[in-house]
N, C-alpha and C. Protein backbone atom coordinates (compact mmCIF):
# COMPACT_ATOMS: atom_id res chain seq x y z
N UNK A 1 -50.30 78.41 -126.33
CA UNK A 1 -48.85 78.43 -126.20
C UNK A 1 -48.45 78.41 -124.73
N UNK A 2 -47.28 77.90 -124.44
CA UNK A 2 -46.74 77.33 -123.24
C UNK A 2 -46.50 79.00 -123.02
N UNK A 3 -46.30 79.67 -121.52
CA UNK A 3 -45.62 80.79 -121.26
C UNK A 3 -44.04 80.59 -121.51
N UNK A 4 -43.25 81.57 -121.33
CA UNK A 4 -41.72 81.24 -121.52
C UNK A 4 -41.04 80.61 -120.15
N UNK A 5 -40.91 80.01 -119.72
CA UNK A 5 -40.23 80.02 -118.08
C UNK A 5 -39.17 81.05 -118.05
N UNK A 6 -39.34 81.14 -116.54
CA UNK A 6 -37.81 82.02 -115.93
C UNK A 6 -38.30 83.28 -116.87
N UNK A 7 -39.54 84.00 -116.93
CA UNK A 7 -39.49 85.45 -117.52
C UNK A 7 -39.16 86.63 -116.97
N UNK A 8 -38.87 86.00 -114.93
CA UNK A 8 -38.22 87.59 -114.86
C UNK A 8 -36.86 87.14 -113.88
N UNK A 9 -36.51 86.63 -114.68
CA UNK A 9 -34.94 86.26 -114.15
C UNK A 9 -34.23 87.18 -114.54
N UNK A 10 -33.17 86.81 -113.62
CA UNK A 10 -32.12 88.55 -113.48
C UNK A 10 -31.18 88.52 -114.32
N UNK A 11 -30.81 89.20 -115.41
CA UNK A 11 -29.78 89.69 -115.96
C UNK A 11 -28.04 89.54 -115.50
N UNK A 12 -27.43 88.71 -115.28
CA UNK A 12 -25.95 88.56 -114.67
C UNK A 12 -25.05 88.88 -115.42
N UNK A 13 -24.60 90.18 -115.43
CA UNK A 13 -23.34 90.72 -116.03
C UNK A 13 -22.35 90.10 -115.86
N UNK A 14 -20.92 90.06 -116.40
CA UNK A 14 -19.62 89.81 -115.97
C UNK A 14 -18.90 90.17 -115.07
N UNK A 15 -18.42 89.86 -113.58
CA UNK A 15 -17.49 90.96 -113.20
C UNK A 15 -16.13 90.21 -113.22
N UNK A 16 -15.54 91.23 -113.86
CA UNK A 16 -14.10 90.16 -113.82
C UNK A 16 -13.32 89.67 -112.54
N UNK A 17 -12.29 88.55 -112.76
CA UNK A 17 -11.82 87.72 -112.00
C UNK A 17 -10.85 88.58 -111.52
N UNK A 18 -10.54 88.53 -109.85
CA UNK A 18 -9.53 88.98 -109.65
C UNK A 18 -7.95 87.76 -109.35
N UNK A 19 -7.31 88.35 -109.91
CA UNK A 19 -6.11 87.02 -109.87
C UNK A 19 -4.65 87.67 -109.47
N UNK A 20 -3.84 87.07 -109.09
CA UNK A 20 -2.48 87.55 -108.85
C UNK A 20 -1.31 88.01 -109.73
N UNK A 21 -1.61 86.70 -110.58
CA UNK A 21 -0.95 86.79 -111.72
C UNK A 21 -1.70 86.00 -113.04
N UNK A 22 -1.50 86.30 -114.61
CA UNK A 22 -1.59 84.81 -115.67
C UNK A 22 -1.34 83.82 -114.77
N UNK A 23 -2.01 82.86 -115.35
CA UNK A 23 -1.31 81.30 -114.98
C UNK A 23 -0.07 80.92 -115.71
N UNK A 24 0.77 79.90 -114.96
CA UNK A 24 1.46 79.37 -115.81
C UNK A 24 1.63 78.87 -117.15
N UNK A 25 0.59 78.03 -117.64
CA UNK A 25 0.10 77.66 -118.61
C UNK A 25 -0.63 78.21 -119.61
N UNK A 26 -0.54 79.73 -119.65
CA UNK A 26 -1.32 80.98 -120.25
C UNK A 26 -0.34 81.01 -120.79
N UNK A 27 -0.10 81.01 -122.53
CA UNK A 27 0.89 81.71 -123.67
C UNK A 27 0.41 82.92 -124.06
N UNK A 28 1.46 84.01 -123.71
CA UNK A 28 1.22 85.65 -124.38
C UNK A 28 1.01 85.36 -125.92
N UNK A 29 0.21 86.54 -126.39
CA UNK A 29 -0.01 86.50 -127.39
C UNK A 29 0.41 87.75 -128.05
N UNK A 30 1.62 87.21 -129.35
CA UNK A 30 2.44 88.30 -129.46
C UNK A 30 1.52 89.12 -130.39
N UNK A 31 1.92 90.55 -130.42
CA UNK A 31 1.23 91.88 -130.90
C UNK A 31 -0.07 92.04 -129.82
N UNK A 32 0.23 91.58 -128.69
CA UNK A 32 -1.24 92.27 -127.79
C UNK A 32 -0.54 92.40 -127.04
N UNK A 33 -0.80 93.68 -125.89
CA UNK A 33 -0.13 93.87 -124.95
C UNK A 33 -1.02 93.48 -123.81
N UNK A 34 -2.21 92.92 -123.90
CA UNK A 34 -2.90 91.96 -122.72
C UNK A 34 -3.50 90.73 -122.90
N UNK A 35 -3.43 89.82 -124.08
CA UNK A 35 -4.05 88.67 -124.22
C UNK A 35 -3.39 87.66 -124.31
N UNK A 36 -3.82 87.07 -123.37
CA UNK A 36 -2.71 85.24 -123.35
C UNK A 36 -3.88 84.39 -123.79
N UNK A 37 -3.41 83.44 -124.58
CA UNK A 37 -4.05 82.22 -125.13
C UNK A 37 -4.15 80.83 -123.98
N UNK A 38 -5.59 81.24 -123.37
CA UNK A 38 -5.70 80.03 -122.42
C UNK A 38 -6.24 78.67 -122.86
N UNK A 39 -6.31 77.62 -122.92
CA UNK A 39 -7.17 76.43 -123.42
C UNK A 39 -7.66 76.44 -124.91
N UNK A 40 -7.00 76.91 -125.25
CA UNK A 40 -7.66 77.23 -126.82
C UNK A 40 -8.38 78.47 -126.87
N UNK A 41 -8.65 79.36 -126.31
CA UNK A 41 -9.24 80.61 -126.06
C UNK A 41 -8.78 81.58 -125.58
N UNK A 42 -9.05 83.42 -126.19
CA UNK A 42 -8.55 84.30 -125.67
C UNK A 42 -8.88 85.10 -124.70
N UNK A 43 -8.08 85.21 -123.40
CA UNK A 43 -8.10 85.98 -122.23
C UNK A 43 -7.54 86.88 -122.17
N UNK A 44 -8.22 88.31 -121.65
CA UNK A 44 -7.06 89.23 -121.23
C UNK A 44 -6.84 89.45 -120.11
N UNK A 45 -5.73 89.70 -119.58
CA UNK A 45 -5.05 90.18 -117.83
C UNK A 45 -4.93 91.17 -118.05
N UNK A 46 -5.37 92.06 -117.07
CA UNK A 46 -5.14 93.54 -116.98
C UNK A 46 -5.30 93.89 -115.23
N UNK A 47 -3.83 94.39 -115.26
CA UNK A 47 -3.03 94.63 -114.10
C UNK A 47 -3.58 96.05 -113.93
N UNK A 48 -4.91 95.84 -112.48
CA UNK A 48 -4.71 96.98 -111.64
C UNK A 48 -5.07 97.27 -110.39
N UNK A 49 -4.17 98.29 -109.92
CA UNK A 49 -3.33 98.11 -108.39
C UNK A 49 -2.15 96.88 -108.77
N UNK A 50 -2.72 95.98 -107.76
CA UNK A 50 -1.86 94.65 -107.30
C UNK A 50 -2.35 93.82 -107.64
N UNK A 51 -3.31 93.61 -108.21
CA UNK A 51 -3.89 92.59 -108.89
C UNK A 51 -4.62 92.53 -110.59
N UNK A 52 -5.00 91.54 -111.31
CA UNK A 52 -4.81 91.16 -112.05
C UNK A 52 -6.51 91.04 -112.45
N UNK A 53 -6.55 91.72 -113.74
CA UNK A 53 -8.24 91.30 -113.52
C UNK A 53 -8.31 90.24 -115.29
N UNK A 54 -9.47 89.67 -115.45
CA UNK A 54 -8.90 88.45 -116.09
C UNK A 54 -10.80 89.17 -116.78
N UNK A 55 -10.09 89.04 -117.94
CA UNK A 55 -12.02 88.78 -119.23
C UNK A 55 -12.87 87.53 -118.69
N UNK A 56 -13.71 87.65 -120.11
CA UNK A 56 -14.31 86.37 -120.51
C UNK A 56 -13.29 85.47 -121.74
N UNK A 57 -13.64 84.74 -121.91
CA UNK A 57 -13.12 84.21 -122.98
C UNK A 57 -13.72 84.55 -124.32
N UNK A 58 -12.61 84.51 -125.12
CA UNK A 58 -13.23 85.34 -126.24
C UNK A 58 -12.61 84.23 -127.56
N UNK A 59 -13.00 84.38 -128.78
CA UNK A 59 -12.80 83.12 -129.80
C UNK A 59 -11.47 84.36 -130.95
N UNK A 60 -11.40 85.55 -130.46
CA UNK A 60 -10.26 86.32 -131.48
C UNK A 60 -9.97 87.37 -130.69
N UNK A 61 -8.56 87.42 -130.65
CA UNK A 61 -7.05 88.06 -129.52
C UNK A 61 -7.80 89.95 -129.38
N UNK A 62 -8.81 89.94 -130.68
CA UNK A 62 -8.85 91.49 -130.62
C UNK A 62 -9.78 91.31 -129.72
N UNK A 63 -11.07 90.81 -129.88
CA UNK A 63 -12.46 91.37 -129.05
C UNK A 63 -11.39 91.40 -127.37
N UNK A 64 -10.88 90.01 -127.35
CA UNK A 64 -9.68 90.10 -125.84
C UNK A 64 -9.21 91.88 -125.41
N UNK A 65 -8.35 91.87 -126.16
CA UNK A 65 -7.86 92.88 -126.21
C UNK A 65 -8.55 94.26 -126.22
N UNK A 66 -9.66 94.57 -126.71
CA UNK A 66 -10.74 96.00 -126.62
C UNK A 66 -11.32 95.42 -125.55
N UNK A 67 -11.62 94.27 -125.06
CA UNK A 67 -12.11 94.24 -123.27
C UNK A 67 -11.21 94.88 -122.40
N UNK A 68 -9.98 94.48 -122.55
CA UNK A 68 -8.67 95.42 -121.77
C UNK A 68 -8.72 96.70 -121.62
N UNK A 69 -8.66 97.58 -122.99
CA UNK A 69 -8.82 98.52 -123.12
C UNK A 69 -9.69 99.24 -122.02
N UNK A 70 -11.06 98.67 -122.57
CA UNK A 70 -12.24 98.83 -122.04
C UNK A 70 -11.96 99.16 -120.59
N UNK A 71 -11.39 98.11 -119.84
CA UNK A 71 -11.16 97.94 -118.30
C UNK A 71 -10.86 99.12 -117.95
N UNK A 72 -9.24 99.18 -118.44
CA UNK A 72 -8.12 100.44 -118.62
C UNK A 72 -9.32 101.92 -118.34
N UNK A 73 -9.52 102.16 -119.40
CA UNK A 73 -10.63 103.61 -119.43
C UNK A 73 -11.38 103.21 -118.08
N UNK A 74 -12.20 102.75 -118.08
CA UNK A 74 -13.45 102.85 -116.80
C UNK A 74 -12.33 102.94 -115.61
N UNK A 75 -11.39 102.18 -115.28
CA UNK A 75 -10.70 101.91 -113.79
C UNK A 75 -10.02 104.01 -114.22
N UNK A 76 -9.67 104.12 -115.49
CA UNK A 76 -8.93 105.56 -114.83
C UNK A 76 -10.07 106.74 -114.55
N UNK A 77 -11.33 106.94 -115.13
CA UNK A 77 -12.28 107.16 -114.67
C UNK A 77 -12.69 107.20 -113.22
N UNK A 78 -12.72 106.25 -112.42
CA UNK A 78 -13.31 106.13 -111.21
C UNK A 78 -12.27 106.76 -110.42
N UNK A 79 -10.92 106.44 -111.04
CA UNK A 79 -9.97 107.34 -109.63
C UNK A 79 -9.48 108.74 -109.76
């Protein structure tokens, strides 16, 4: 058997995007209080400080939305 390639390649987590604002072209998605529908896919913005931190894309408004959450808790944690 062939070995696997790339067996000790590094693990790359997510770190989210920092942004100013949604884009223009981002539609809110009503009953979430952080997921806009980008390109056919769900993003969440979550405003903190002054800026804007942005998911992954996600295929349903909730997993979006418990990433937010998610953010929310850890950022009040650290301060």
């Amino acid at each position: 058997m062939k070995p696997l390639r790339q067996q000790n390649r590094q693990v790359i987590s997510y770190v989210p995007r920092v942004e100013p604002a949604p884009p223009d072209h981002a539609l809110k998605v009503e009953g979430f209080r952080d997921v806009w529908l980008l390109r056919g896919k769900y993003v969440a913005f979550v405003l903190i400080g002054e800026h804007f931190r942005r998911s992954p894309t996600f295929t349903v408004p909730e997993s979006a939305q418990r990433w937010a959450m998610q953010i929310r808790q850890d950022e009040e944690v650290e301060e």
